[in-house]
C-alpha atoms as a PDB file:
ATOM      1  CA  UNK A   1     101.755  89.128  98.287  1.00  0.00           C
ATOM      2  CA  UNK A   2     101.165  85.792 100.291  1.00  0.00           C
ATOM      3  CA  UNK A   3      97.466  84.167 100.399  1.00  0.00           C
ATOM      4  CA  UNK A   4      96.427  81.819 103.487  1.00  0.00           C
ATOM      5  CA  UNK A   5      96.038  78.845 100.843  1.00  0.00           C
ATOM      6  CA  UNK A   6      99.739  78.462 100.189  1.00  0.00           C
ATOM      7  CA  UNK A   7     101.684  80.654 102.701  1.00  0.00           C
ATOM      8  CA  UNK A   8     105.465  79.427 101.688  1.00  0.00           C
ATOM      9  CA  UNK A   9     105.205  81.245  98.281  1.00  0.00           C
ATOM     10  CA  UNK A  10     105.468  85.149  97.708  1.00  0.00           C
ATOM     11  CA  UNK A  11     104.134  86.794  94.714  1.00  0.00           C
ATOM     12  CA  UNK A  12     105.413  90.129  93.562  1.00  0.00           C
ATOM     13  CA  UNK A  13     103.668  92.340  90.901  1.00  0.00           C
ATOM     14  CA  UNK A  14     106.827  92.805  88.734  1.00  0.00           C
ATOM     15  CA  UNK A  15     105.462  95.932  86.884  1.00  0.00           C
ATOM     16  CA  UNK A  16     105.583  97.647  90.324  1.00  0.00           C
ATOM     17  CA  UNK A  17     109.983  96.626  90.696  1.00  0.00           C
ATOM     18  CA  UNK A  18     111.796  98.902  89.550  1.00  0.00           C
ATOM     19  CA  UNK A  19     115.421  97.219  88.448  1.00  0.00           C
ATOM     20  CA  UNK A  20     117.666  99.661  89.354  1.00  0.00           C
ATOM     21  CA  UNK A  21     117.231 100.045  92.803  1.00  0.00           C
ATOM     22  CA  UNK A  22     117.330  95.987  93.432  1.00  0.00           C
ATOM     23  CA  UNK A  23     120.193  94.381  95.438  1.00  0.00           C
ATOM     24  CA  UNK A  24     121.096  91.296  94.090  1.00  0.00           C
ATOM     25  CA  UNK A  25     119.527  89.160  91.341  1.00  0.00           C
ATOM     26  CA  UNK A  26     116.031  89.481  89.689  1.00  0.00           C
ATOM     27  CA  UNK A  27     114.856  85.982  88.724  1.00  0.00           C
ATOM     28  CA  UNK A  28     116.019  84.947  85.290  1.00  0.00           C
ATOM     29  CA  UNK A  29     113.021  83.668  84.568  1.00  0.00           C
ATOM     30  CA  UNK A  30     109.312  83.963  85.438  1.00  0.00           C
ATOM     31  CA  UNK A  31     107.127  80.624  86.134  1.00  0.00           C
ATOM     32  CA  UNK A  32     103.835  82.278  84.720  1.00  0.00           C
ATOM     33  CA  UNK A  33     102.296  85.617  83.878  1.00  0.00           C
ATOM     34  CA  UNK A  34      98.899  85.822  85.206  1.00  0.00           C
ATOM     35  CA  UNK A  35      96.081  88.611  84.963  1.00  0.00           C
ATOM     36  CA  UNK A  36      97.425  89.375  81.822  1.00  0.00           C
ATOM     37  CA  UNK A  37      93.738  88.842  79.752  1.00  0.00           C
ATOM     38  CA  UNK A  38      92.494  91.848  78.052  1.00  0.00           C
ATOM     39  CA  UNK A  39      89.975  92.852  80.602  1.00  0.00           C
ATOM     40  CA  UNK A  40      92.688  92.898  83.346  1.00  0.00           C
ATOM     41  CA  UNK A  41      95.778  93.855  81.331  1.00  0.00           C
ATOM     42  CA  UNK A  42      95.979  97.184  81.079  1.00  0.00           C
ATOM     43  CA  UNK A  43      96.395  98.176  77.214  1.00  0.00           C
ATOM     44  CA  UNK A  44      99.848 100.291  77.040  1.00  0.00           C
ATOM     45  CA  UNK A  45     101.729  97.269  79.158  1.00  0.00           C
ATOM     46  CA  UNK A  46     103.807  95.179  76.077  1.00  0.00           C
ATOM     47  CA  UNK A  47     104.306  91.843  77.488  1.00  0.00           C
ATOM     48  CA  UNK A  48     107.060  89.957  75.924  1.00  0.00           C
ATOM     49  CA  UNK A  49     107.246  87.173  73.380  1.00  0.00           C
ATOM     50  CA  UNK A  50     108.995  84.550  75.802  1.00  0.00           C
ATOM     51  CA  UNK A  51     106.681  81.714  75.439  1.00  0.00           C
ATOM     52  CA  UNK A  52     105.609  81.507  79.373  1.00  0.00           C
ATOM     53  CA  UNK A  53     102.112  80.458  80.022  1.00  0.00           C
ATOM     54  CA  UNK A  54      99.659  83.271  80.317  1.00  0.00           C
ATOM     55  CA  UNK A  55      96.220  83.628  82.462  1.00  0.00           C
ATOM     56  CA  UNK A  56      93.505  85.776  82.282  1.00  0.00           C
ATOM     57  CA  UNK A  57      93.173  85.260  86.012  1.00  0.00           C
ATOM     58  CA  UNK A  58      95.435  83.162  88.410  1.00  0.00           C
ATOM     59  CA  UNK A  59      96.171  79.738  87.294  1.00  0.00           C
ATOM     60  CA  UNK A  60      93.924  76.804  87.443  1.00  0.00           C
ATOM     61  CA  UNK A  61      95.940  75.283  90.074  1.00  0.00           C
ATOM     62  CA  UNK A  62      95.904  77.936  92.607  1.00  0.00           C
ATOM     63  CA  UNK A  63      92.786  79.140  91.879  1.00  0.00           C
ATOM     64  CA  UNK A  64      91.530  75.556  92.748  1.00  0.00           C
ATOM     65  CA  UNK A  65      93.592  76.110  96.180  1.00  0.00           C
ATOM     66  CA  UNK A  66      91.795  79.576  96.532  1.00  0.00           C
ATOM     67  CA  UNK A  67      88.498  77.905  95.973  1.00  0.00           C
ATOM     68  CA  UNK A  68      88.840  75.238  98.320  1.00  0.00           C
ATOM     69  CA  UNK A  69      90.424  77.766 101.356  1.00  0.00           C
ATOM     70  CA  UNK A  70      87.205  79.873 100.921  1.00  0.00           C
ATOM     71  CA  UNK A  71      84.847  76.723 101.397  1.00  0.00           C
ATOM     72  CA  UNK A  72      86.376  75.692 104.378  1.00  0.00           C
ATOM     73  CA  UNK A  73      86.775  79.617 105.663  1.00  0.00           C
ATOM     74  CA  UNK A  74      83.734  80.477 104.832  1.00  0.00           C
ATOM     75  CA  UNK A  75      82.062  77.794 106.632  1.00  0.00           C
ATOM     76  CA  UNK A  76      79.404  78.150 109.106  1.00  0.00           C
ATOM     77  CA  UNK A  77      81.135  78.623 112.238  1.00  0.00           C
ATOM     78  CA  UNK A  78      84.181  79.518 111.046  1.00  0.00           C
ATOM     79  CA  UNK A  79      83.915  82.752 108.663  1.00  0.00           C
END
């Protein structure tokens, strides 16, 4: 998934990937895990204990990017 705020990054729902059928390397590591709160996770996924940061919704960060692309999109005159 790419969003219009930061269009050099790719995002990729790792629950949908299934390992086998990869070519080449799966990260080693993942930065964050995000929608992961217990409205949004959903209650038979077992995340594990590997001390990375966890959001109920995107990160503060991007969703401050997010924020400020909808201001300017939805703009009068632009939207």
């Amino acid at each position: 998934m790419t969003y219009h705020c930061q269009p050099e990054r790719v995002g990729i729902t790792m629950g949908s990937v299934n390992e086998e059928t990869v070519k080449g390397a799966l990260p080693k590591k993942v930065d964050v895990h995000i929608f992961v709160g217990e409205s949004s996770k959903p209650g038979w996924y077992e995340l594990p204990e590997d001390h990375t940061q966890r959001f109920p919704k995107f990160t503060p960060p991007f969703q401050k990017k997010i924020d400020a692309w909808k201001q300017v999109f939805l703009a009068p005159g632009l939207g």
